[in-house]
PDB file of N, CA and C in Angstrom:
ATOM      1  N   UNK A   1      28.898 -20.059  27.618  1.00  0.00           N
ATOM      2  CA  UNK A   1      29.209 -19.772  26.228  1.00  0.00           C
ATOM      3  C   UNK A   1      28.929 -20.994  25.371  1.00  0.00           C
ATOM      4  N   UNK A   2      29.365 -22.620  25.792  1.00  0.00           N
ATOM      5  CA  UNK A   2      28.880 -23.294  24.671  1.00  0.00           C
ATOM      6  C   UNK A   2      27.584 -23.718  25.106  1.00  0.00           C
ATOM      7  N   UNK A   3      27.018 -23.740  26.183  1.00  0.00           N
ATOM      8  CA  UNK A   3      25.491 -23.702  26.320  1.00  0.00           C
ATOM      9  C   UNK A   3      24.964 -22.747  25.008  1.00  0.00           C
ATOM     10  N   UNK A   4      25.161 -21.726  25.244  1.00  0.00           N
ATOM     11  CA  UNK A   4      24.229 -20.529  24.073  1.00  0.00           C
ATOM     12  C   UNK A   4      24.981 -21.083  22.871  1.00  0.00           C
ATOM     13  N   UNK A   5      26.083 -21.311  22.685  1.00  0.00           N
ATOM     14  CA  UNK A   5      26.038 -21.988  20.888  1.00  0.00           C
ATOM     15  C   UNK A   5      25.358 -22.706  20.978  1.00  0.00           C
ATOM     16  N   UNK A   6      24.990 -24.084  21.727  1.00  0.00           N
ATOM     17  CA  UNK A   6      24.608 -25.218  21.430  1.00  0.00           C
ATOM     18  C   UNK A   6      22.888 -25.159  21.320  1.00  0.00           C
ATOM     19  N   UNK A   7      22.872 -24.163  22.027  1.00  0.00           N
ATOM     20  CA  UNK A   7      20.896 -23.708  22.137  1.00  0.00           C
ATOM     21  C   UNK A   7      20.908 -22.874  20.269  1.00  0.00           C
ATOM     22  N   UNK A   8      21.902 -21.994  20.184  1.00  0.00           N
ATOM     23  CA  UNK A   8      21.827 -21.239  18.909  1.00  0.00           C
ATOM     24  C   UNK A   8      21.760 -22.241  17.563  1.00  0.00           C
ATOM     25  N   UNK A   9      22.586 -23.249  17.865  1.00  0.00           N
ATOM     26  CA  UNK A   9      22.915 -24.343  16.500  1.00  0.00           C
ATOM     27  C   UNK A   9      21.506 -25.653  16.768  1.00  0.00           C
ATOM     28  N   UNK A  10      21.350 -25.632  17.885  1.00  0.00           N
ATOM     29  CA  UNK A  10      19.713 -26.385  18.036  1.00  0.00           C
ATOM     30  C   UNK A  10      18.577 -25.987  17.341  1.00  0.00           C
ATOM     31  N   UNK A  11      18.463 -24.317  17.679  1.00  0.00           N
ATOM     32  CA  UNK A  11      17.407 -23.752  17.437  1.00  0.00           C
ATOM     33  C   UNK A  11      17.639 -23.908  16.074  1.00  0.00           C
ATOM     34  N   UNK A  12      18.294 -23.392  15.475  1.00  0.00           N
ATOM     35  CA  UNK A  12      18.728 -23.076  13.998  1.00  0.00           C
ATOM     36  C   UNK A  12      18.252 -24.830  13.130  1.00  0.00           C
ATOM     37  N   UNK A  13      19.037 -25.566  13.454  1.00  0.00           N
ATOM     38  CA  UNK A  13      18.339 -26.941  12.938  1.00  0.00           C
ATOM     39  C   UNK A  13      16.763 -27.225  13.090  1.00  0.00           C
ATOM     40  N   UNK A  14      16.212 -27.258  13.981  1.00  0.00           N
ATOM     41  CA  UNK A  14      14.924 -26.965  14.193  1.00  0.00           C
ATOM     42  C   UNK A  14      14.253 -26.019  13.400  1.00  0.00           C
ATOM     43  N   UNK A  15      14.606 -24.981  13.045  1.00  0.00           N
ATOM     44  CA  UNK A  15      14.256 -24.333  12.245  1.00  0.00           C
ATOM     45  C   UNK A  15      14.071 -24.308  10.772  1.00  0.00           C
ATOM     46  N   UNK A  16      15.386 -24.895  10.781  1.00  0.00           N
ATOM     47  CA  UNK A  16      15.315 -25.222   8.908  1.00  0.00           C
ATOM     48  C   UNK A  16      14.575 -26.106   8.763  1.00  0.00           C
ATOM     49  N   UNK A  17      14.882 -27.643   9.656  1.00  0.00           N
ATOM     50  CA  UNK A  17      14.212 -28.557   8.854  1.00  0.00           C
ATOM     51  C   UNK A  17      12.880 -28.785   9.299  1.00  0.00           C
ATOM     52  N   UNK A  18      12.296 -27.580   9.870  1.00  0.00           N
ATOM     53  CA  UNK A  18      10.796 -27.536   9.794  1.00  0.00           C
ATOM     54  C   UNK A  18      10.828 -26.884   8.311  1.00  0.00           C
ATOM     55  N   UNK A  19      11.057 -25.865   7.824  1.00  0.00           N
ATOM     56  CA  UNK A  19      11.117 -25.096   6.772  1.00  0.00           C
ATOM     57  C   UNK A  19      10.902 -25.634   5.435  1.00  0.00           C
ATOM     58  N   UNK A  20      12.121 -26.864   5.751  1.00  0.00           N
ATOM     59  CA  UNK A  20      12.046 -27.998   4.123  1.00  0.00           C
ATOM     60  C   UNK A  20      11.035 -28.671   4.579  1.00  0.00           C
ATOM     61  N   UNK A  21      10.700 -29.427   5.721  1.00  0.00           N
ATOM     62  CA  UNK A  21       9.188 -30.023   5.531  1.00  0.00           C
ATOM     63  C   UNK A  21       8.289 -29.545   5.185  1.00  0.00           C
ATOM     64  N   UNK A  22       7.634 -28.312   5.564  1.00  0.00           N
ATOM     65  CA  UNK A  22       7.097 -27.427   4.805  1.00  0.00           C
ATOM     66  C   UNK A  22       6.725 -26.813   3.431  1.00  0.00           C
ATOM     67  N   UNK A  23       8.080 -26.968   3.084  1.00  0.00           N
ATOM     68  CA  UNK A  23       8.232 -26.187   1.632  1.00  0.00           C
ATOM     69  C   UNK A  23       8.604 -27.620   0.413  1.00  0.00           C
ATOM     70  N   UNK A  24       8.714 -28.680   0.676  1.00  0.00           N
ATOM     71  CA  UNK A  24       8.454 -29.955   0.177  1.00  0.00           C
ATOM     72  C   UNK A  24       7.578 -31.055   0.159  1.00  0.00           C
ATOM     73  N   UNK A  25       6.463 -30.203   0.871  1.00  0.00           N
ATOM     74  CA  UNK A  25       5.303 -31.290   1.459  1.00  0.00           C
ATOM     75  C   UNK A  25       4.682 -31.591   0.301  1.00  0.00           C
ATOM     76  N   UNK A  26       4.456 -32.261  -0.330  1.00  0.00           N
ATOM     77  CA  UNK A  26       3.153 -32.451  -1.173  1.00  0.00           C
ATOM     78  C   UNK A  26       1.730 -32.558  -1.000  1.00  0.00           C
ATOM     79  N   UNK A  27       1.673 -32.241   0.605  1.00  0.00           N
ATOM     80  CA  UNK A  27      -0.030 -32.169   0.944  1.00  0.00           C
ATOM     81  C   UNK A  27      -0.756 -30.987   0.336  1.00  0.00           C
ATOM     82  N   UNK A  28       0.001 -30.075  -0.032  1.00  0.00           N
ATOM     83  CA  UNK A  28      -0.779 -28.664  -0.112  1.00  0.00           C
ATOM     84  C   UNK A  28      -0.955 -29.161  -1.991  1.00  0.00           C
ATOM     85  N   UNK A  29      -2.696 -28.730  -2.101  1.00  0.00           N
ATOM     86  CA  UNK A  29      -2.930 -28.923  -3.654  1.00  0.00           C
ATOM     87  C   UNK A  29      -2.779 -27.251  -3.857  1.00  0.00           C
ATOM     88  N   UNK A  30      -2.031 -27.838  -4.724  1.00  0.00           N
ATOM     89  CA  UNK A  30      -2.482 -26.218  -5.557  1.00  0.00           C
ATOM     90  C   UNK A  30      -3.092 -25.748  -6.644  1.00  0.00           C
ATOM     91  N   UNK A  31      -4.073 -24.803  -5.984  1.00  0.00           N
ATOM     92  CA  UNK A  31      -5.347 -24.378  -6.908  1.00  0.00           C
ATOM     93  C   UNK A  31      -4.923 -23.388  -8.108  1.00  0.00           C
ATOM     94  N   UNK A  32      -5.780 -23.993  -9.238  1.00  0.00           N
ATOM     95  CA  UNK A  32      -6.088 -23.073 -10.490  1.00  0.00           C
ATOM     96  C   UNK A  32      -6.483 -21.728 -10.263  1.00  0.00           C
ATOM     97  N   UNK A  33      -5.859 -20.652 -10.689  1.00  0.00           N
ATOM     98  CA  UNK A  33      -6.513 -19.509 -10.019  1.00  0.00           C
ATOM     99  C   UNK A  33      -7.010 -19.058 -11.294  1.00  0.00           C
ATOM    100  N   UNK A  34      -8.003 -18.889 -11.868  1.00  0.00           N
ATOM    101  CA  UNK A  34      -9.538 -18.258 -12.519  1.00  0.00           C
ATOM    102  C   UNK A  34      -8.877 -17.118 -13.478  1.00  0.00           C
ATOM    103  N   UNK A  35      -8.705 -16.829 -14.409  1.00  0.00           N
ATOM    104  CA  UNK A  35      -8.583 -15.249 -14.891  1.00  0.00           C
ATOM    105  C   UNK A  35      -9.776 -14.743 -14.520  1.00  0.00           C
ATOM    106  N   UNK A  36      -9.686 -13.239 -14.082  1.00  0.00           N
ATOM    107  CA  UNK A  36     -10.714 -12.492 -13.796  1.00  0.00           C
ATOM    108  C   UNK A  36     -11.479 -11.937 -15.107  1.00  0.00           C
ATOM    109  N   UNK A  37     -12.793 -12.075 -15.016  1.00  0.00           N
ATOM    110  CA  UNK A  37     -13.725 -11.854 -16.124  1.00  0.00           C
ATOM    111  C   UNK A  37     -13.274 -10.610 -16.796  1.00  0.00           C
ATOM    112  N   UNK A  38     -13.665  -9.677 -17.462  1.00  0.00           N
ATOM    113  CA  UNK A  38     -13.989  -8.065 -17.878  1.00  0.00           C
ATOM    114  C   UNK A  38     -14.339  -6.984 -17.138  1.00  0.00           C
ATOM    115  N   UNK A  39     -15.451  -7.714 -16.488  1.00  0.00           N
ATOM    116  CA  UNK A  39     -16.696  -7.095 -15.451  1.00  0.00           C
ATOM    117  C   UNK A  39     -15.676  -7.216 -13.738  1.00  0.00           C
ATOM    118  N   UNK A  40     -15.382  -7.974 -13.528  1.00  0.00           N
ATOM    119  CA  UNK A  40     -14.294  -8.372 -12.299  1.00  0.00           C
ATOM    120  C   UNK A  40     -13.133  -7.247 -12.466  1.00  0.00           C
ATOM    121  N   UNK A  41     -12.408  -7.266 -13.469  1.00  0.00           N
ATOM    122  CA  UNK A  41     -11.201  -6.655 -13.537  1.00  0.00           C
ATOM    123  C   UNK A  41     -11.882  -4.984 -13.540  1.00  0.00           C
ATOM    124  N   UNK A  42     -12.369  -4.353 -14.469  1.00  0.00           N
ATOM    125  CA  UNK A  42     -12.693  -3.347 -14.069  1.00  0.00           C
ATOM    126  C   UNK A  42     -13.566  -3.054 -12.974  1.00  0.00           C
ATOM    127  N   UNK A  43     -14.053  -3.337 -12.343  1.00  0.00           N
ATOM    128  CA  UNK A  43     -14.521  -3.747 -10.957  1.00  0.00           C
ATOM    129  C   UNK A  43     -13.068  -2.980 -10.205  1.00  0.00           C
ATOM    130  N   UNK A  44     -12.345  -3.764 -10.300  1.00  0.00           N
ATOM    131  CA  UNK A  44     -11.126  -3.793  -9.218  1.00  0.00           C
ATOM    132  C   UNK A  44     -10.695  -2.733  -9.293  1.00  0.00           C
ATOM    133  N   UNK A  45     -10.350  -2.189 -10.799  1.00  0.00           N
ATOM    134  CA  UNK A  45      -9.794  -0.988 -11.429  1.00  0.00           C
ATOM    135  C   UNK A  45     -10.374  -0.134 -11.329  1.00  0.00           C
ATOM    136  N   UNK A  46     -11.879   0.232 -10.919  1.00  0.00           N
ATOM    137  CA  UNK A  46     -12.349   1.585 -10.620  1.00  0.00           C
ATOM    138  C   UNK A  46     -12.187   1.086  -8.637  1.00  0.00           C
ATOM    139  N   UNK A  47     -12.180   0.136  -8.527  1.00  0.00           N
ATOM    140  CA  UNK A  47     -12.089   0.160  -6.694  1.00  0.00           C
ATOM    141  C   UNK A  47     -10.849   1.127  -6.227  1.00  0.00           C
ATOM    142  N   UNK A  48      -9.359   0.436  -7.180  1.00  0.00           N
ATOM    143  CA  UNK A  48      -8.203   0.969  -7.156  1.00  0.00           C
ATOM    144  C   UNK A  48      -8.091   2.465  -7.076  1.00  0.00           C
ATOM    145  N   UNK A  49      -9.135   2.933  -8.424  1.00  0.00           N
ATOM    146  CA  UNK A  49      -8.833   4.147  -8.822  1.00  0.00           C
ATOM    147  C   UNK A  49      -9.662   5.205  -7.801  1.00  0.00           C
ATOM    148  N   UNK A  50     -10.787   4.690  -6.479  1.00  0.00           N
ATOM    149  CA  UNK A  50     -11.641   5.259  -6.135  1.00  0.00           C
ATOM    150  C   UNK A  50     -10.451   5.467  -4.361  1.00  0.00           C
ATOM    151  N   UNK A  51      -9.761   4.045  -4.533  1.00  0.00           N
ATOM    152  CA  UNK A  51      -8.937   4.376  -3.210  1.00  0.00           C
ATOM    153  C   UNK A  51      -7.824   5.312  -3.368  1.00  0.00           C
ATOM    154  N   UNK A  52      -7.182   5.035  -4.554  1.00  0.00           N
ATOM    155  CA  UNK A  52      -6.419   6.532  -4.888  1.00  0.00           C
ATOM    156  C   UNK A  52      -6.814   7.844  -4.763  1.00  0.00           C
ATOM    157  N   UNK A  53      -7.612   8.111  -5.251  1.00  0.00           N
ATOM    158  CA  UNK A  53      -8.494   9.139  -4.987  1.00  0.00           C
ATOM    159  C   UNK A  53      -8.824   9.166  -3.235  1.00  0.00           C
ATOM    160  N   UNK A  54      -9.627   8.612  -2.863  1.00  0.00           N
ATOM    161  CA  UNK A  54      -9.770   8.877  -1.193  1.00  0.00           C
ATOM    162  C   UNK A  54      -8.007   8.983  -0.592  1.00  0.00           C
ATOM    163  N   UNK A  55      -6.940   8.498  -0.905  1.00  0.00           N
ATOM    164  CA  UNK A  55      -5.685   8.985  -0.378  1.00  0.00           C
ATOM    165  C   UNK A  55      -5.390  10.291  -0.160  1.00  0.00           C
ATOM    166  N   UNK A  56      -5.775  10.822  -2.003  1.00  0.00           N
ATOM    167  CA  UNK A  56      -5.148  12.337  -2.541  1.00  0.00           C
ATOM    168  C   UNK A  56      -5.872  13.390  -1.256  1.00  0.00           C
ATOM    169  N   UNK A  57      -7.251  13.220  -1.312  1.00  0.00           N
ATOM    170  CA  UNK A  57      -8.304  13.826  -0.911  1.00  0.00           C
ATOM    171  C   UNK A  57      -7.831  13.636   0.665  1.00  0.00           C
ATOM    172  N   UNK A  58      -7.629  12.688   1.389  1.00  0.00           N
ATOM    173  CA  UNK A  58      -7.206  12.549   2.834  1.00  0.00           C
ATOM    174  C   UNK A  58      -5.860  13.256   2.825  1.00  0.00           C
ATOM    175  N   UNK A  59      -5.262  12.973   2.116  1.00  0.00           N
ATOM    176  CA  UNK A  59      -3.503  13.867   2.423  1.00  0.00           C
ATOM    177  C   UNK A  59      -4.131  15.904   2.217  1.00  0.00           C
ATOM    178  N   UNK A  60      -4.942  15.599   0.887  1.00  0.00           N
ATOM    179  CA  UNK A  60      -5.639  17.372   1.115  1.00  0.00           C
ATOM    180  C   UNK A  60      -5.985  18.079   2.471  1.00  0.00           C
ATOM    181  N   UNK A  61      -7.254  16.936   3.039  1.00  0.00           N
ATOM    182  CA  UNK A  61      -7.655  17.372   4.310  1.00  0.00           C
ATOM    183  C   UNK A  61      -6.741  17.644   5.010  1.00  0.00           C
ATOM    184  N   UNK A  62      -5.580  16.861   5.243  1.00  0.00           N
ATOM    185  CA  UNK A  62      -4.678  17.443   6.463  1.00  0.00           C
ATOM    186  C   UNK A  62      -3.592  18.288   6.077  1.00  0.00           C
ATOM    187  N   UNK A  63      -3.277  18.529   4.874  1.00  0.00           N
ATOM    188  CA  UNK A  63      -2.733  20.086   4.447  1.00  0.00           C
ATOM    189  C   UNK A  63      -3.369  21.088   4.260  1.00  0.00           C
ATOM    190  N   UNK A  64      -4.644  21.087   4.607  1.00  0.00           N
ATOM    191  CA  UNK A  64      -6.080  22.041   4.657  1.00  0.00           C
ATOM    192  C   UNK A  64      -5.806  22.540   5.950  1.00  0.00           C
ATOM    193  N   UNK A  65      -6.614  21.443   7.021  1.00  0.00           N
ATOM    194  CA  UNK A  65      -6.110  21.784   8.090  1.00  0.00           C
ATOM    195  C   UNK A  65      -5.362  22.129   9.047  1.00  0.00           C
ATOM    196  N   UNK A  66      -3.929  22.017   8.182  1.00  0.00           N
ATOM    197  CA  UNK A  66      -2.957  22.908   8.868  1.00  0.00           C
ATOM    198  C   UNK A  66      -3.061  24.453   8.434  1.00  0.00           C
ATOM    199  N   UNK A  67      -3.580  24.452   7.452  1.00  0.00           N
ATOM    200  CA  UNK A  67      -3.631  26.216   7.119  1.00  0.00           C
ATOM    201  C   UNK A  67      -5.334  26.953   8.072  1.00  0.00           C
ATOM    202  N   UNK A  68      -5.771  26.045   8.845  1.00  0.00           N
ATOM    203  CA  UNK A  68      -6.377  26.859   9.935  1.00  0.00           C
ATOM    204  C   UNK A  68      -5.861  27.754  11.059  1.00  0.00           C
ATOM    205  N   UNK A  69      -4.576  27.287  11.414  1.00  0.00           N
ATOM    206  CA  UNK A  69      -3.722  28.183  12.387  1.00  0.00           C
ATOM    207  C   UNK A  69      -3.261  29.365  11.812  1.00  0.00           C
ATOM    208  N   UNK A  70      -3.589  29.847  10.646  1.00  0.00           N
ATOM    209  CA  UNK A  70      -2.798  31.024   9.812  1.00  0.00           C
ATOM    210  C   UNK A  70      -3.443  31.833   9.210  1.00  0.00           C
ATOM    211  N   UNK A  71      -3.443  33.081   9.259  1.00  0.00           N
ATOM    212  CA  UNK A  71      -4.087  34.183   9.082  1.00  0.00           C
ATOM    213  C   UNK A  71      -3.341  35.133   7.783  1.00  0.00           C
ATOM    214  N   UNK A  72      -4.477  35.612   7.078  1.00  0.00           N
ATOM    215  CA  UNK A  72      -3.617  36.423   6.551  1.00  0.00           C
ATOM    216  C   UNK A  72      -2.977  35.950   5.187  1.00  0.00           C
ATOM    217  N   UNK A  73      -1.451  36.330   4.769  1.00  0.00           N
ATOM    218  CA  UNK A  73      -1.408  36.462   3.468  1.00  0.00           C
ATOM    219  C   UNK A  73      -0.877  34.636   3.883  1.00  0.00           C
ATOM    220  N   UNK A  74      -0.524  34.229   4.625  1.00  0.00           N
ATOM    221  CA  UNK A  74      -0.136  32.963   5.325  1.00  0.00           C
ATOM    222  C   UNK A  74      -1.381  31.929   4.849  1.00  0.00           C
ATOM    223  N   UNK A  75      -2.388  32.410   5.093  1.00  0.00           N
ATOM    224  CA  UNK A  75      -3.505  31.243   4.877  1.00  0.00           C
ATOM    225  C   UNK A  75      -3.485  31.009   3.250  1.00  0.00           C
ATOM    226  N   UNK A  76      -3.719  32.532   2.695  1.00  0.00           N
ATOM    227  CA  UNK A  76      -3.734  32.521   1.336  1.00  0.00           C
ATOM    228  C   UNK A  76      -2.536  31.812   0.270  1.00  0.00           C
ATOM    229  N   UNK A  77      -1.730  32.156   0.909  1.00  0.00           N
ATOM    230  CA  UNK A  77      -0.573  30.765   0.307  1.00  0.00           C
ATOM    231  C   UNK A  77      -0.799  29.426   1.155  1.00  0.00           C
ATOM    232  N   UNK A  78      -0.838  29.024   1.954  1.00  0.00           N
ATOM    233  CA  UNK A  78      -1.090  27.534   2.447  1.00  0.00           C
ATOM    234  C   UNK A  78      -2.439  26.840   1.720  1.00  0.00           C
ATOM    235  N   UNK A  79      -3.771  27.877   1.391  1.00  0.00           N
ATOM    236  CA  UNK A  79      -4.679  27.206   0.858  1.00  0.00           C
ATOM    237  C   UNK A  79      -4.441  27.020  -0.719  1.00  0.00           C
ATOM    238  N   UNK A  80      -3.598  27.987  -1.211  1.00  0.00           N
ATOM    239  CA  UNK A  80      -3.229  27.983  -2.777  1.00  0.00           C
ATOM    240  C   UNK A  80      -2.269  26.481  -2.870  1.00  0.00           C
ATOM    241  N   UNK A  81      -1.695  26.372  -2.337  1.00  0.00           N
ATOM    242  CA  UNK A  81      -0.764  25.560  -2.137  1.00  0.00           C
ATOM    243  C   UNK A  81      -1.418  23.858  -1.540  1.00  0.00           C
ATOM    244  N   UNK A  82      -2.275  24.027  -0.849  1.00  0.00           N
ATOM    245  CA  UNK A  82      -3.191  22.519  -0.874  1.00  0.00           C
ATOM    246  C   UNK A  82      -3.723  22.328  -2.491  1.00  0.00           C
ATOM    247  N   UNK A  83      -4.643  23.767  -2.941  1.00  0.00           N
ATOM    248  CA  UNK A  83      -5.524  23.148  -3.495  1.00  0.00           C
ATOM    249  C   UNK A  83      -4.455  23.208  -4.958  1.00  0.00           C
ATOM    250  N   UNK A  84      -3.321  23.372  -4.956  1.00  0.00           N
ATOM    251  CA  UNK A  84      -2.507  22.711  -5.873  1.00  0.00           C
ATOM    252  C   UNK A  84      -1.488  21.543  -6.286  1.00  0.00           C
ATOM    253  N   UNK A  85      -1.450  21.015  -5.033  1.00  0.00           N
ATOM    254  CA  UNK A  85      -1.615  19.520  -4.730  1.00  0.00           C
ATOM    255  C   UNK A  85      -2.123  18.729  -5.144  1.00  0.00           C
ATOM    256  N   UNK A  86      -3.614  19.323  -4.747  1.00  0.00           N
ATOM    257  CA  UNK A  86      -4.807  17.975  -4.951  1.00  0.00           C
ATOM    258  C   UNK A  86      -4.895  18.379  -6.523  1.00  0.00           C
ATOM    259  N   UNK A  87      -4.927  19.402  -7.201  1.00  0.00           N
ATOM    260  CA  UNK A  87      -4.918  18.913  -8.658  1.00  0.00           C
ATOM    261  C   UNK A  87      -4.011  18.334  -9.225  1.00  0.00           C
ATOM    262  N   UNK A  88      -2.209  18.747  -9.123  1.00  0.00           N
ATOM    263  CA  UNK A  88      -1.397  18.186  -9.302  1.00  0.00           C
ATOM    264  C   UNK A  88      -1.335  16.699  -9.425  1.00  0.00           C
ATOM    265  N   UNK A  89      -1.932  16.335  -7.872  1.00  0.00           N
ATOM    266  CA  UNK A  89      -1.873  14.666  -7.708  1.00  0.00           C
ATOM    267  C   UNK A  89      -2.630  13.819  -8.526  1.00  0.00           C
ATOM    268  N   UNK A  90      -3.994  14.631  -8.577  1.00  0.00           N
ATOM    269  CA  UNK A  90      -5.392  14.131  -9.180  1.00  0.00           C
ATOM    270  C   UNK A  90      -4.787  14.214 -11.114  1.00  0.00           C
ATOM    271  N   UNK A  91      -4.729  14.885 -11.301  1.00  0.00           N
ATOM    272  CA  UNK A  91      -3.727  14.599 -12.652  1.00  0.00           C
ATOM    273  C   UNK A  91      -2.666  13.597 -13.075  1.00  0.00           C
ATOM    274  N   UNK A  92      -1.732  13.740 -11.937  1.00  0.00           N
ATOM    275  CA  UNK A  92      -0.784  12.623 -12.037  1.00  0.00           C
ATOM    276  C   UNK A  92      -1.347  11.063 -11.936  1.00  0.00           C
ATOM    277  N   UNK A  93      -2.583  11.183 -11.343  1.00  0.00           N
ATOM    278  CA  UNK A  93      -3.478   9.504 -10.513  1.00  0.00           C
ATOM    279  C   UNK A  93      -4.175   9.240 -11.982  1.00  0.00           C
ATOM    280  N   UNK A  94      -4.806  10.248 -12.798  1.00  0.00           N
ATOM    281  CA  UNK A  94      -5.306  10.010 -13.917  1.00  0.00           C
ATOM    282  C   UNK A  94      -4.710   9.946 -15.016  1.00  0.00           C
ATOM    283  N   UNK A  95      -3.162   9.991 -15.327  1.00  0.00           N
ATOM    284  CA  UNK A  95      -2.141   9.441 -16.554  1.00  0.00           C
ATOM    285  C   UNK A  95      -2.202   7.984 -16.586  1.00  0.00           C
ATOM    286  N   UNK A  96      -2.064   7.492 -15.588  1.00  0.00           N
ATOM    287  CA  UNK A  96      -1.879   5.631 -16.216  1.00  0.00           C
ATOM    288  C   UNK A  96      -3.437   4.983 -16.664  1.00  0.00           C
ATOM    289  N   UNK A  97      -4.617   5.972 -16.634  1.00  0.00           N
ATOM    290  CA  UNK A  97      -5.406   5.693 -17.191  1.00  0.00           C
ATOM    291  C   UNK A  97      -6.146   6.386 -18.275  1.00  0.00           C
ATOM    292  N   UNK A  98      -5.259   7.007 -18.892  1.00  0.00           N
ATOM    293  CA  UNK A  98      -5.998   7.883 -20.104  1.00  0.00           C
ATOM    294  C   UNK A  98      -5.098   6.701 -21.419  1.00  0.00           C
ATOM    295  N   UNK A  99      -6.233   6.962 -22.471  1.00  0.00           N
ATOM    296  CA  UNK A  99      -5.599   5.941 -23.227  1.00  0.00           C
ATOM    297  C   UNK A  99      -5.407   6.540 -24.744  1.00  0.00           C
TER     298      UNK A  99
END
């Protein structure tokens, strides 16, 4: 028992005051970070808006493909029901960018 405190209150010192050496070092410079141009930022902002989109569209596919096991008036609501999703979502993904 005071073996494992004494390993627990070791470790623990070891730990911190790696932590403050670390986090007080003055070796690390720290860099100017650039504002992103016009051309950069919307860049990013249609990247953003193109991975949103591939999400909506991947979560579709696999609420698609569950309405392959179902026949009937079953399919016809499971496919009504995807493809009102993906507009739903696709609407909601395109509000924070309508201006």
């Amino acid at each position: 028992m005071k073996r494992a405190i004494l390993v627990a209150l070791g470790t623990g010192a070891i730990i911190t005051s790696a932590a403050a050496l670390t986090v007080g070092s003055p070796s690390f410079a720290s860099r100017a970070v650039a504002a992103p141009d016009d051309f950069s930022r919307a860049r990013i902002a249609l990247a953003a808006r193109e991975a949103h989109r591939e999400m909506i569209e991947a979560r579709y596919r696999a609420v698609r493909a569950q309405c392959d096991a179902l026949k009937g008036l079953q399919l016809d609501d499971c496919l009504i029901a995807a493809h009102a999703f993906r507009g739903r979502a696709l609407l909601e993904a395109q509000a924070p960018y309508v201006r």
